[in-house]
N, C-alpha and C. Protein backbone atom coordinates (compact mmCIF):
# COMPACT_ATOMS: atom_id res chain seq x y z
N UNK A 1 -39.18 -34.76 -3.09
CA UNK A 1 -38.12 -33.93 -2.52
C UNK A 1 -37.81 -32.72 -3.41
N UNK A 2 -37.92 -32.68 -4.34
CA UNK A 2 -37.50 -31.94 -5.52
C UNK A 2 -38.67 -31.07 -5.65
N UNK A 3 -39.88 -31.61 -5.28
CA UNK A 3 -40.89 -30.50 -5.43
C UNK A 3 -40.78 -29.69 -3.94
N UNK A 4 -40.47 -30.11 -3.18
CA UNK A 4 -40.60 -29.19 -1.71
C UNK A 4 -39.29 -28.54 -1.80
N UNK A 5 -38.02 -28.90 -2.34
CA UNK A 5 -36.97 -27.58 -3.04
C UNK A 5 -37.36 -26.54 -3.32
N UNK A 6 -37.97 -26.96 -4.70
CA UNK A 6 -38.82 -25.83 -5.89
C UNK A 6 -39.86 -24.78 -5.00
N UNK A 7 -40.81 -25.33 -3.73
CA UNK A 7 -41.46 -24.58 -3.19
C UNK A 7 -40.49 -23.87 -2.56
N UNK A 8 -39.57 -24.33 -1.75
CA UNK A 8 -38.75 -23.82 -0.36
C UNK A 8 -38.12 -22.59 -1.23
N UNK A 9 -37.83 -22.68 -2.89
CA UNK A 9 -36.72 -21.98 -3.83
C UNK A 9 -37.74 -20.74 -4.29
N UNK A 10 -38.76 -20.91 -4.03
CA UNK A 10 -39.77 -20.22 -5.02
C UNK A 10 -39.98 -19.10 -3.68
N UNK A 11 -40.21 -19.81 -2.24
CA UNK A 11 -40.94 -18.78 -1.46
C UNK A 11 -39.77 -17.66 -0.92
N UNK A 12 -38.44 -18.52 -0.90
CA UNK A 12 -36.89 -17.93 -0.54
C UNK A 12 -36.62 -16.26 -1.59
N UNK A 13 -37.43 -16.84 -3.43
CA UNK A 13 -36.95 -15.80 -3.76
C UNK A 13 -37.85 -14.55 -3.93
N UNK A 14 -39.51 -15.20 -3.33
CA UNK A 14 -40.47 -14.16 -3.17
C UNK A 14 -40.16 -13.70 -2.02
N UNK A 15 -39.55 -13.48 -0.83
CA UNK A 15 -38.95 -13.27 0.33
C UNK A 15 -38.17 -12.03 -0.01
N UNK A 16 -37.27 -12.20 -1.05
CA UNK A 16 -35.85 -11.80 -1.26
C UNK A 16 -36.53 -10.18 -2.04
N UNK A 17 -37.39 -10.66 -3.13
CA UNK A 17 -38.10 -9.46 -3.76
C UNK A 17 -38.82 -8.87 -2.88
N UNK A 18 -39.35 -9.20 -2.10
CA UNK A 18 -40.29 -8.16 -1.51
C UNK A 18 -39.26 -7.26 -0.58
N UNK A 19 -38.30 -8.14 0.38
CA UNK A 19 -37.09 -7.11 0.52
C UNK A 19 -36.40 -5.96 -0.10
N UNK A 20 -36.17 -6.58 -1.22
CA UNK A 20 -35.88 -5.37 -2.25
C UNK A 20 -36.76 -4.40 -2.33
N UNK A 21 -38.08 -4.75 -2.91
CA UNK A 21 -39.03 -3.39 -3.31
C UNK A 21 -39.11 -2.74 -1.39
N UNK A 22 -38.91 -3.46 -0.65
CA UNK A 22 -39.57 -2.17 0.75
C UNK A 22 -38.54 -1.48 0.70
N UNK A 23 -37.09 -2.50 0.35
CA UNK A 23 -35.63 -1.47 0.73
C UNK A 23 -35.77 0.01 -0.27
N UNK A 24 -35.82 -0.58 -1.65
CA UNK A 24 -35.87 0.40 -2.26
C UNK A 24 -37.01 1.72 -2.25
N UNK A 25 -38.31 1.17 -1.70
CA UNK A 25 -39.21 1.75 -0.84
C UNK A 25 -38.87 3.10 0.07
N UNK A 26 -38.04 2.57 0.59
CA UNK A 26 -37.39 3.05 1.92
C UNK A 26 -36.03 4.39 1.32
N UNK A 27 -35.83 4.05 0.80
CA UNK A 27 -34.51 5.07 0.15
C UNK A 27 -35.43 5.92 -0.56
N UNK A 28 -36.65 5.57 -1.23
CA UNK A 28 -37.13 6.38 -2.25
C UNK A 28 -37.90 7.66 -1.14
N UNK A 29 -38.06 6.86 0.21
CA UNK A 29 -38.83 7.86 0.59
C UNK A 29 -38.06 9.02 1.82
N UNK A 30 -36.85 7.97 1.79
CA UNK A 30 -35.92 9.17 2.35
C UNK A 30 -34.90 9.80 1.34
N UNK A 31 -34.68 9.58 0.28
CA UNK A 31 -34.18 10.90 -0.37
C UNK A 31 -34.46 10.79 -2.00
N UNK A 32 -35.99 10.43 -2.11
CA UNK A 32 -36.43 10.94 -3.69
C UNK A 32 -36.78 12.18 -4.11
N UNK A 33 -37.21 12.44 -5.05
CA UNK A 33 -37.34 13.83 -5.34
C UNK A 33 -38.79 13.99 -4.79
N UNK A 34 -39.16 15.60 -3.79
CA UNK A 34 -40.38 15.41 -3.47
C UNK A 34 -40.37 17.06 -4.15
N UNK A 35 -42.30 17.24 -4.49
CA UNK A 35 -42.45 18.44 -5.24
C UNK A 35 -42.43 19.59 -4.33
N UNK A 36 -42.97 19.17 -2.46
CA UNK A 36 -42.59 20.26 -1.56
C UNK A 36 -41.73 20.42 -1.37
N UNK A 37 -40.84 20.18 -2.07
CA UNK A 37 -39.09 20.55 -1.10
C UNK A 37 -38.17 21.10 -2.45
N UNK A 38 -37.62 22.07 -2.26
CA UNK A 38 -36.81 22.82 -3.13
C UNK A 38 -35.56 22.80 -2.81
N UNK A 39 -34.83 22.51 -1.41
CA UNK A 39 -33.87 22.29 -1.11
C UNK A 39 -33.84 21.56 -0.17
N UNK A 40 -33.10 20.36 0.22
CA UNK A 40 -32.37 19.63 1.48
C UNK A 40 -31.63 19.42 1.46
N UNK A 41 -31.24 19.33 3.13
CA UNK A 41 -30.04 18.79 3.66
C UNK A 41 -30.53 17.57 4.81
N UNK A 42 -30.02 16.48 5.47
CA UNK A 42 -30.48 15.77 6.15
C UNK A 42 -29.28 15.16 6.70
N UNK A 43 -28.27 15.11 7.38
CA UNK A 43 -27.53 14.84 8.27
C UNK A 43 -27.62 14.39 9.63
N UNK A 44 -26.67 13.43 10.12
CA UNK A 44 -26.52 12.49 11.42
C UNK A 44 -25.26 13.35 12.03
N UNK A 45 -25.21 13.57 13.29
CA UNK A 45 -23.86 13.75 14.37
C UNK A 45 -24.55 12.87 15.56
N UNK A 46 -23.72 12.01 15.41
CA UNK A 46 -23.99 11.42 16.57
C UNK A 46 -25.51 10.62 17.10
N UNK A 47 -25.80 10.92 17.60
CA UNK A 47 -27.60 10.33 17.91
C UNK A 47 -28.06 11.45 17.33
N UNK A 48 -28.34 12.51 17.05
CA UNK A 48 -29.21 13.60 16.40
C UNK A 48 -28.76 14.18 14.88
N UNK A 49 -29.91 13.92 14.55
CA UNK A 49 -30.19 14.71 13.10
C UNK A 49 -30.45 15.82 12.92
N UNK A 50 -29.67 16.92 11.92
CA UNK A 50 -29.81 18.11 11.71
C UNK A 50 -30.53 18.29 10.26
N UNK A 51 -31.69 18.57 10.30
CA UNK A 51 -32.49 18.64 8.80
C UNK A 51 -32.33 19.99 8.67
N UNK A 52 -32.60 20.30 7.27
CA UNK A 52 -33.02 21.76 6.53
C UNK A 52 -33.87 21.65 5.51
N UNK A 53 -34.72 22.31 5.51
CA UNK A 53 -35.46 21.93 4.54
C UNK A 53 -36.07 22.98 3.43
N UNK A 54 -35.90 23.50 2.70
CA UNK A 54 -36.21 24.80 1.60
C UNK A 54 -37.55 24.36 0.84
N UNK A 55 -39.00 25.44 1.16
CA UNK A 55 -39.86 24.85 0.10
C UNK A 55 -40.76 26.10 -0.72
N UNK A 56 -41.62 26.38 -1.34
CA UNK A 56 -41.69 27.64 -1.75
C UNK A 56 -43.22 27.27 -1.85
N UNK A 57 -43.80 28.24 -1.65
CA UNK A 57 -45.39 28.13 -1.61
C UNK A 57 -46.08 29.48 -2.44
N UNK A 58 -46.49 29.20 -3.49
CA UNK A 58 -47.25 30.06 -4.69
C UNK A 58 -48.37 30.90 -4.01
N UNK A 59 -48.22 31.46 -2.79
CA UNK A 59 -49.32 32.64 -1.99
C UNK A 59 -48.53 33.49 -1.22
N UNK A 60 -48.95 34.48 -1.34
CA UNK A 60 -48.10 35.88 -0.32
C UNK A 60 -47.66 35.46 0.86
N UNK A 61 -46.64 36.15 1.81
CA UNK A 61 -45.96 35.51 3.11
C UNK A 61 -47.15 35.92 3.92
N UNK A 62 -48.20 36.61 3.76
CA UNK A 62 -48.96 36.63 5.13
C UNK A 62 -50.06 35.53 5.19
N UNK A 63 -50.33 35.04 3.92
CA UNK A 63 -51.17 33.83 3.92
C UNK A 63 -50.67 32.80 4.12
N UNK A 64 -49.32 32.41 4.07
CA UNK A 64 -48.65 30.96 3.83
C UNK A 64 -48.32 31.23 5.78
N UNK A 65 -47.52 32.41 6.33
CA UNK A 65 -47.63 32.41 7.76
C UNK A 65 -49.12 31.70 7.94
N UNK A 66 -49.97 32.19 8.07
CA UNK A 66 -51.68 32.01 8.84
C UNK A 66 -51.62 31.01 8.59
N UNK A 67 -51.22 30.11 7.28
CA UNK A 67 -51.93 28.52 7.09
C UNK A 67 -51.02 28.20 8.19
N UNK A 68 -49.74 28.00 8.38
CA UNK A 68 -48.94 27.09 9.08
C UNK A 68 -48.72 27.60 10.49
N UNK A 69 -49.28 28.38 10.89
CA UNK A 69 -49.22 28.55 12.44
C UNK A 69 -50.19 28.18 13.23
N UNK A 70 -51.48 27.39 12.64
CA UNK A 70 -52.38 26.35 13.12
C UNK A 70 -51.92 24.99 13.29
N UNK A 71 -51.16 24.34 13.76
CA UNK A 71 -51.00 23.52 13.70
C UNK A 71 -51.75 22.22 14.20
N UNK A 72 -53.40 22.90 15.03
CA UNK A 72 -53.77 21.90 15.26
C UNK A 72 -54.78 21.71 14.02
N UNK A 73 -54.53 22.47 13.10
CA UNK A 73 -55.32 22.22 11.79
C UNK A 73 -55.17 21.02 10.76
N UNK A 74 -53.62 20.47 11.08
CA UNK A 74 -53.37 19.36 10.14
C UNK A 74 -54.04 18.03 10.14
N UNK A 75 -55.25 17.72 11.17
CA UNK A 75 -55.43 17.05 11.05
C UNK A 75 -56.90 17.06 9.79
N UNK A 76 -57.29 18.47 9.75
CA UNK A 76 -58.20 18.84 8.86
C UNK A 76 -57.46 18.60 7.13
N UNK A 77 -56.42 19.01 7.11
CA UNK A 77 -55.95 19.44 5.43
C UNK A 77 -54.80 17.73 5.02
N UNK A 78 -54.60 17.21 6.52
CA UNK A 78 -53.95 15.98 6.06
C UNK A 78 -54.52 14.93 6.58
N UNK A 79 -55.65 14.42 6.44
CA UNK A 79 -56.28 13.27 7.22
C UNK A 79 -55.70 12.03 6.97
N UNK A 80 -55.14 11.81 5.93
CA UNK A 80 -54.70 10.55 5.57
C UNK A 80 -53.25 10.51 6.32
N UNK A 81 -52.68 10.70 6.80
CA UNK A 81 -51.53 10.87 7.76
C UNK A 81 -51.86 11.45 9.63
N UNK A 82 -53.06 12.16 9.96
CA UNK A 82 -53.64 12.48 10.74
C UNK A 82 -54.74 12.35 11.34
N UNK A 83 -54.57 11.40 12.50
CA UNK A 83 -55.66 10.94 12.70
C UNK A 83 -56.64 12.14 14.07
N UNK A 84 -55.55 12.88 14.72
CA UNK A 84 -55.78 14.17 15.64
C UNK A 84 -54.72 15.25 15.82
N UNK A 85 -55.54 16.03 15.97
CA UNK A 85 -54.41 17.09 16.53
C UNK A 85 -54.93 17.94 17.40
N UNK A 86 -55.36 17.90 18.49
CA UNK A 86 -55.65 18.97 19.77
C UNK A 86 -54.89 19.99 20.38
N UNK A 87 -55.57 20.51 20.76
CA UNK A 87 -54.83 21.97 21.59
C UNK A 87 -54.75 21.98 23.05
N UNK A 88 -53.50 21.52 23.79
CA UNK A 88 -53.63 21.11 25.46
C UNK A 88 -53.75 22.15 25.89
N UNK A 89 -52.58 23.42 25.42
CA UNK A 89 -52.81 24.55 26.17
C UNK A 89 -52.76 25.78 25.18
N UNK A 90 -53.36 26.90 25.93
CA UNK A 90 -53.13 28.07 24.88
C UNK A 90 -52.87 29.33 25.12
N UNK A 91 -51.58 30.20 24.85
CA UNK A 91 -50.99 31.19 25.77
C UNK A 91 -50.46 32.16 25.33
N UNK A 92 -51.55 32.74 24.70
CA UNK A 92 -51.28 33.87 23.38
C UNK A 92 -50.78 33.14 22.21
N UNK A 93 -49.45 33.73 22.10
CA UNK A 93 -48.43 32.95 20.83
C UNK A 93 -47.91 32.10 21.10
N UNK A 94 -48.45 31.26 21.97
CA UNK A 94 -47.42 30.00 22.37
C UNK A 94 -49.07 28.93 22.91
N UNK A 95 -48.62 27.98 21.95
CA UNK A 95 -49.34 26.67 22.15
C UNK A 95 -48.72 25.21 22.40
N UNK A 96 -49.55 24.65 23.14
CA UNK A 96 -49.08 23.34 23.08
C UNK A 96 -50.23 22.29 22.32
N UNK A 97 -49.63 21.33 21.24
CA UNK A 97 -50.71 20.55 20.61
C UNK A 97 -49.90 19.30 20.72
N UNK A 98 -51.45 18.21 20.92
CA UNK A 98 -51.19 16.75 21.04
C UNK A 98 -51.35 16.36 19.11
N UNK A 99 -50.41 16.06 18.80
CA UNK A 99 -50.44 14.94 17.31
C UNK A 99 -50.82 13.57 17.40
N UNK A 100 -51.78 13.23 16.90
CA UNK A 100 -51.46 11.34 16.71
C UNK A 100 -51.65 11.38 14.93
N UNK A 101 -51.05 10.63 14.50
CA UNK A 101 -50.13 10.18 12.93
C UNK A 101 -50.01 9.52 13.13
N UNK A 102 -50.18 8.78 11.62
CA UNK A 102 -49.13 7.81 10.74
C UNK A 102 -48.35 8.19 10.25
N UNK A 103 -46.85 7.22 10.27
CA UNK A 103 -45.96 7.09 9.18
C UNK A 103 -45.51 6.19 8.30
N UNK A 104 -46.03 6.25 6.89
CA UNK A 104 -46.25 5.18 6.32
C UNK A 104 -44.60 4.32 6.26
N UNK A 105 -43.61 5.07 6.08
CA UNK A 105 -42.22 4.57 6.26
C UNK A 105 -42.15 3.92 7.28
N UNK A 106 -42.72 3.72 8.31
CA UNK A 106 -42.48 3.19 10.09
C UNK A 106 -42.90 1.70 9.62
N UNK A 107 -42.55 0.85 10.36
CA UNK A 107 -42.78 -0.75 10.59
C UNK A 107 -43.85 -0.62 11.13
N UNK A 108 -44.75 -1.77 11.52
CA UNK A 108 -45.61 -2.11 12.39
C UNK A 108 -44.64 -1.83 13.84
N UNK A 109 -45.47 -0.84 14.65
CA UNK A 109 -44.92 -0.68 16.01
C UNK A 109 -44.60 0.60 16.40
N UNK A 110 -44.02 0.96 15.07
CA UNK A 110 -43.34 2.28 15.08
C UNK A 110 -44.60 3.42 14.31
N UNK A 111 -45.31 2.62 13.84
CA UNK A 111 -46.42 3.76 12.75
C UNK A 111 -46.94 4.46 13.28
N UNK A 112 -48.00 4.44 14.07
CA UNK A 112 -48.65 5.05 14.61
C UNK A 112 -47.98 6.14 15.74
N UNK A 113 -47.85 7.27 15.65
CA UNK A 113 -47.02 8.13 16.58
C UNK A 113 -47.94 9.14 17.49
N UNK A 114 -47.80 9.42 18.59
CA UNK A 114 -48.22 10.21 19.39
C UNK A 114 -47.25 11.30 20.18
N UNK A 115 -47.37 12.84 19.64
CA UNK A 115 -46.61 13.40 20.19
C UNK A 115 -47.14 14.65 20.87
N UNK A 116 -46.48 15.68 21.35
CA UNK A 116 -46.72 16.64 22.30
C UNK A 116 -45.93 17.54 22.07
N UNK A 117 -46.36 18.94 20.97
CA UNK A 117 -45.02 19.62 21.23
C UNK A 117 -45.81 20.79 21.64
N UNK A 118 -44.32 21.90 21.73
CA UNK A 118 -45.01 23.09 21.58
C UNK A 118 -44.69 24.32 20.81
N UNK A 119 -45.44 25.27 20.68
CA UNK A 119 -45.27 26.25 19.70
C UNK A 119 -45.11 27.49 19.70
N UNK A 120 -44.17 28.24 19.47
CA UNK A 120 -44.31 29.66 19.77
C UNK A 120 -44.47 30.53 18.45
N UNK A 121 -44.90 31.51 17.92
CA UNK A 121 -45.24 32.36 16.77
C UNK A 121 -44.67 33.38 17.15
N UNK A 122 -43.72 34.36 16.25
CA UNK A 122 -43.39 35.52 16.82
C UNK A 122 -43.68 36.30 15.13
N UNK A 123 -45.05 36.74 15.25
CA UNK A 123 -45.82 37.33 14.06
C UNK A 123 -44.92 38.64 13.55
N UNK A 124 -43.44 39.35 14.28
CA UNK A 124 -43.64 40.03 13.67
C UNK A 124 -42.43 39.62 12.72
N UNK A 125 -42.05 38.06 13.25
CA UNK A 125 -40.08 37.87 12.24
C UNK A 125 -41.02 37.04 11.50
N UNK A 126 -42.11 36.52 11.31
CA UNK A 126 -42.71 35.76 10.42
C UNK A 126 -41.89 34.18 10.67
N UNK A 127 -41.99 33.87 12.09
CA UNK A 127 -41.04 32.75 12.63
C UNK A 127 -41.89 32.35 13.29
N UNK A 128 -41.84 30.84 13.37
CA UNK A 128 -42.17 29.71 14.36
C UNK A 128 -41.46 29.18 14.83
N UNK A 129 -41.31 28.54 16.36
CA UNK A 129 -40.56 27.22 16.58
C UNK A 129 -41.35 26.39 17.42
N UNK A 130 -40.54 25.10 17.84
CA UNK A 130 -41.30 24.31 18.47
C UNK A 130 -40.38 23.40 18.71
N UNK A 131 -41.20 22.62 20.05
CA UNK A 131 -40.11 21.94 20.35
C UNK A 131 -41.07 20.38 21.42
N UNK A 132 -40.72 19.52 21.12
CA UNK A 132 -41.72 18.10 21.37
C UNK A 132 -41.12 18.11 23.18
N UNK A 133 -42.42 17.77 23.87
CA UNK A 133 -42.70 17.94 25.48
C UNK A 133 -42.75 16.54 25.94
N UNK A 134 -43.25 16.06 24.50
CA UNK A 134 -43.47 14.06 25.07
C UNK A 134 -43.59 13.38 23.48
N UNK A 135 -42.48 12.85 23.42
CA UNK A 135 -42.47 12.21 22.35
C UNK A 135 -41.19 10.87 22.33
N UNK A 136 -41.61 9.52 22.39
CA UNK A 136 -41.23 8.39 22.61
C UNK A 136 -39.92 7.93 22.03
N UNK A 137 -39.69 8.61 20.72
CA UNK A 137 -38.62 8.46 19.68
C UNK A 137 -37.45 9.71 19.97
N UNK A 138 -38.07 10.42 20.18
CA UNK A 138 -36.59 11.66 20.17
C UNK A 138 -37.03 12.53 20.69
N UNK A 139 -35.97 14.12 21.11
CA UNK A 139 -35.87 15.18 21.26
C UNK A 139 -35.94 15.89 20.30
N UNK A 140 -36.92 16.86 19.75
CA UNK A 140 -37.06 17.63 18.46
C UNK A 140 -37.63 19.32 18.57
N UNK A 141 -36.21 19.75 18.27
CA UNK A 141 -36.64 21.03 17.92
C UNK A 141 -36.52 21.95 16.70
N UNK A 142 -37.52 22.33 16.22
CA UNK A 142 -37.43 22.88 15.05
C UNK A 142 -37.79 24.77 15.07
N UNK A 143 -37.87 25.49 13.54
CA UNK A 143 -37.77 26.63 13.24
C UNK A 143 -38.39 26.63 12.11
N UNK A 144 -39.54 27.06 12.01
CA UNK A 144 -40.38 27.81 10.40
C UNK A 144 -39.66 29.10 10.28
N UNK A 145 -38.91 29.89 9.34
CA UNK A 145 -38.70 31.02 9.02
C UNK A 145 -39.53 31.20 7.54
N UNK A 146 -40.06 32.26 7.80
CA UNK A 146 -40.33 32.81 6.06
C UNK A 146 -39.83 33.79 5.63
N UNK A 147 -40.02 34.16 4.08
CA UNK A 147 -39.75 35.25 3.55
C UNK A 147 -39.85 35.41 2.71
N UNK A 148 -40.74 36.27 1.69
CA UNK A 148 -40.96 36.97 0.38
C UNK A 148 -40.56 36.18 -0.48
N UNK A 149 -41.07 36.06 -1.71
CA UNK A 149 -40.29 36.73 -2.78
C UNK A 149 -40.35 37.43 -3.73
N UNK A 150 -39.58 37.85 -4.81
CA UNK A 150 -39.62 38.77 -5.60
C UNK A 150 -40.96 38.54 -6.42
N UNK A 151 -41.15 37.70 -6.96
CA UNK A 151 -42.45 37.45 -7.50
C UNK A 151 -43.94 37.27 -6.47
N UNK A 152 -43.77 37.61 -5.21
CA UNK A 152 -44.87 37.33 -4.61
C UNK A 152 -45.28 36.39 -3.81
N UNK A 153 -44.41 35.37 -3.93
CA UNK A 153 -44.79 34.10 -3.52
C UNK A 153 -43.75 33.82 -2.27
N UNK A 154 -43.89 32.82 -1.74
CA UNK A 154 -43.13 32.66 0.07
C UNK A 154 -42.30 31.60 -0.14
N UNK A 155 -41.00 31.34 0.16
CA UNK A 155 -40.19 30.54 0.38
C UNK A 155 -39.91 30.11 1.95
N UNK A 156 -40.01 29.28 2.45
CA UNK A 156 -40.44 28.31 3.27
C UNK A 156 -38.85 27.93 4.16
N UNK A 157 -37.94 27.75 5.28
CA UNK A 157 -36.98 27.29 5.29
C UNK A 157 -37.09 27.13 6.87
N UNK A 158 -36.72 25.46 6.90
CA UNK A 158 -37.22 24.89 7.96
C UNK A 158 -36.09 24.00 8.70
N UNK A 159 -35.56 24.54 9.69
CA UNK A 159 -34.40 23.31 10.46
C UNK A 159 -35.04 22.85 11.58
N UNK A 160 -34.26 21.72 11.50
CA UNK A 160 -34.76 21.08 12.89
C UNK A 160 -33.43 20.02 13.24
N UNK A 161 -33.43 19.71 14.64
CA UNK A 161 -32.31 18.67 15.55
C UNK A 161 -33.47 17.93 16.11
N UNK A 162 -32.96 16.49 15.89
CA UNK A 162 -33.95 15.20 15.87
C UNK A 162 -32.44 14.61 16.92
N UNK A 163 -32.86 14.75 18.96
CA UNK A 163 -31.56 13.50 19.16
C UNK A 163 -32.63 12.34 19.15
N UNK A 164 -32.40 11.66 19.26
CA UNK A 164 -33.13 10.14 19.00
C UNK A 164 -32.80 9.68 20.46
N UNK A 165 -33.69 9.17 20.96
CA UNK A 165 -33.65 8.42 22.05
C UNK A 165 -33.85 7.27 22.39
N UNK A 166 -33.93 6.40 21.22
CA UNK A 166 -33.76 4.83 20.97
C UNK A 166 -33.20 4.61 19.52
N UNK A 167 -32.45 3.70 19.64
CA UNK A 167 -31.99 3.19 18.22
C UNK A 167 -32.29 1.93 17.81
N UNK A 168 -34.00 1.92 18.12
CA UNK A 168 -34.58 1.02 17.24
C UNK A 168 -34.58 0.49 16.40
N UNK A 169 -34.69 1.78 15.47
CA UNK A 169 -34.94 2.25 13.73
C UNK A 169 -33.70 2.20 13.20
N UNK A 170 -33.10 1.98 12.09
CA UNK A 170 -32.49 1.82 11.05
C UNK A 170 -32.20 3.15 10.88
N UNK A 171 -30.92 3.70 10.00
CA UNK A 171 -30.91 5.33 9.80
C UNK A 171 -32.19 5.86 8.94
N UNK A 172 -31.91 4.65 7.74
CA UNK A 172 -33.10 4.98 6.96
C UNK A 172 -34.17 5.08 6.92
N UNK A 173 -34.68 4.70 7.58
CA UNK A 173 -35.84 5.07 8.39
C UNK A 173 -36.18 6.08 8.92
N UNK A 174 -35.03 6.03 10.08
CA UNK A 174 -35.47 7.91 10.83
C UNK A 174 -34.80 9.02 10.09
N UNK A 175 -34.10 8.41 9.03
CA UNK A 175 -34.35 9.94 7.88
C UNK A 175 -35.31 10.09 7.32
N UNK A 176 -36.16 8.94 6.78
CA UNK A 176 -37.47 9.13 6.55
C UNK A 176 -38.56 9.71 6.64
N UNK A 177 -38.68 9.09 7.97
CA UNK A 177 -39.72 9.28 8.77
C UNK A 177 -39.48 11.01 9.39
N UNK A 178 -38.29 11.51 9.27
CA UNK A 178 -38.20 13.21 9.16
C UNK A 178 -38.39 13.75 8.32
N UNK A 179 -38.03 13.02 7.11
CA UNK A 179 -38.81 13.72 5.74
C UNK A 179 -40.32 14.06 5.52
N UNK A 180 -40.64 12.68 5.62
CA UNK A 180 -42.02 12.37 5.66
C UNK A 180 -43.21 13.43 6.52
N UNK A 181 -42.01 13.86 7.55
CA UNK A 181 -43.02 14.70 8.36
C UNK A 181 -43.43 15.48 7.90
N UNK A 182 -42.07 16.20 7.39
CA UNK A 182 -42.04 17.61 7.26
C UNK A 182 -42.85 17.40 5.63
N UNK A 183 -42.98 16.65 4.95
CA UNK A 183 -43.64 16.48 3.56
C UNK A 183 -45.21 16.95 4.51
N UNK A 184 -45.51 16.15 5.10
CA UNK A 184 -46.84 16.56 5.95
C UNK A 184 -47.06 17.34 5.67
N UNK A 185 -46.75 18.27 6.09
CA UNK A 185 -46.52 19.64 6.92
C UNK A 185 -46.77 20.23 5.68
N UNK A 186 -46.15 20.56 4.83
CA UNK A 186 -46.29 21.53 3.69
C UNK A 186 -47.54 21.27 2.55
N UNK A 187 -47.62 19.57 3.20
CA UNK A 187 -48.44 19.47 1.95
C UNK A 187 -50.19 19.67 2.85
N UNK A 188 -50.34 19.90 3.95
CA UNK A 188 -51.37 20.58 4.47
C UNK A 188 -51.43 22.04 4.12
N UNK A 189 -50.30 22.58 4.20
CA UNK A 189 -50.15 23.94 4.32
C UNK A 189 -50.96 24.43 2.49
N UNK A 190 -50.33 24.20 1.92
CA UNK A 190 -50.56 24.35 0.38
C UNK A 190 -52.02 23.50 0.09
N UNK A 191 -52.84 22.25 0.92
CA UNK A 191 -54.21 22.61 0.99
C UNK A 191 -55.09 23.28 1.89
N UNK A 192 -54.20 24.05 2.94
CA UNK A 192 -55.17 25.09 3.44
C UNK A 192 -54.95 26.68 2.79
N UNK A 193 -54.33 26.27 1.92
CA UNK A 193 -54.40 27.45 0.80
C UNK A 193 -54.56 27.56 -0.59
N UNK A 194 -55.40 26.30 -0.77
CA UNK A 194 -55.86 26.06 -2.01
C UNK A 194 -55.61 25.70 -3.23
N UNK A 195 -54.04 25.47 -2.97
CA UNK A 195 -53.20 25.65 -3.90
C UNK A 195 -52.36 23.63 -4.18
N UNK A 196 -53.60 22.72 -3.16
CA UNK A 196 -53.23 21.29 -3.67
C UNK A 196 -54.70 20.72 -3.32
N UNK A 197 -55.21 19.82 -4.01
CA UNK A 197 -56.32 18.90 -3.91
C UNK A 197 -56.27 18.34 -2.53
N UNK A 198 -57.37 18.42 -1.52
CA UNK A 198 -58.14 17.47 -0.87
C UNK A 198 -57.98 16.06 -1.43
N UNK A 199 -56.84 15.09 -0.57
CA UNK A 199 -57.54 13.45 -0.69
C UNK A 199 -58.99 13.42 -0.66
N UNK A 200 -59.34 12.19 -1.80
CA UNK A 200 -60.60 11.39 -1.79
C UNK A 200 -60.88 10.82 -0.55
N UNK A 201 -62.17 11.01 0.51
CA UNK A 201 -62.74 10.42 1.17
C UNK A 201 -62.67 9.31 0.86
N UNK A 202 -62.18 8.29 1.80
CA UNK A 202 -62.19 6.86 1.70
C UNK A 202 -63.70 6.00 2.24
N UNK A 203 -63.56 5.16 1.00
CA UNK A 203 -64.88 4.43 1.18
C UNK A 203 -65.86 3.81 2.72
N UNK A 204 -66.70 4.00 3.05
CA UNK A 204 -67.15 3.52 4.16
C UNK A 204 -66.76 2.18 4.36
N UNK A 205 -66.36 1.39 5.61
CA UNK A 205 -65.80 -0.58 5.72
C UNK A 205 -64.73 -0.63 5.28
């Protein structure tokens, strides 16, 4: 009896730790320090989230525009988070692209994401927006603005309104999993400009 305690006591408190490290997991990856982000904000009203996001990219504003107004490119510069990204339609400065991703923050169920947004470029404010056409989790519209800086280099400033349309997820989570995106996002951008390492090809099996 005393030995099936000791097991029941032993597996109760390997249970308890692994809770801990995902929780703490989970906080680290919705508000640790990340090297793309120079400033945030990440706020709840109600069912929707209002992000901001400040990041600065070491290449002139006309190169850091060109990387990030491909967006069906991320599946090239972020493969390990991207498994596609297609182009449904195409209409001058305005596109629509299908995403399928991972999010490593998501549970089983929630990881794998498939979305649909779309995109407009207005090349001459050095602005993007976009806004999701089919996407299972929420209503999302966002804003790329750029602009100079004194030294040459582009500062990055990005909002977006996330309403959520299930409350599946935990907050922490879908703050996350908004972070996480937008971490994506920049950290393609800065390797389609040379300026971050290509992941290692993963082993064949």
């Amino acid at each position: 009896m005393k030995a099936i305690l000791a097991i029941v006591g032993i597996v109760l408190l390997a249970v308890v730790a692994w809770v801990f490290v995902k929780y703490r997991a989970i906080q680290q990856a919705a508000t640790g320090p990340a090297k793309e982000i120079v400033s945030e904000s990440l706020e709840k009203t109600g069912d929707t989230w209002h992000a901001k996001f400040v990041s600065k990219f070491d290449a002139p504003l006309d190169k850091v525009f060109d990387a990030v107004q491909h967006p069906e490119r991320i599946a090239e510069f972020a493969p390990e988070n991207v498994m596609k990204a297609e182009v449904k339609e195409d209409k001058g400065n305005t596109k629509v692209v299908e995403v399928i991703g991972t999010l490593d923050i998501l549970p089983p169920g929630f990881k794998v994401q498939d979305l649909v947004t779309e995109y407009t470029v207005y090349p001459d404010e050095h602005r993007i927006t976009s806004h999701t056409i089919d996407f299972k989790l929420a209503d999302i519209n966002s804003e790329y603005k750029f602009a100079p800086t004194a030294d040459g280099k582009t500062l990055l400033t990005f909002t977006q309104t996330s309403k959520q349309k299930q409350q599946a997820l935990v907050e922490a989570l879908q703050k996350g999993a908004i972070r996480e995106t937008y971490i994506t996002q920049v950290r393609a951008a800065n390797r389609a400009l040379g300026l971050a390492p290509m992941p290692e090809k993963r082993a064949a099996g």
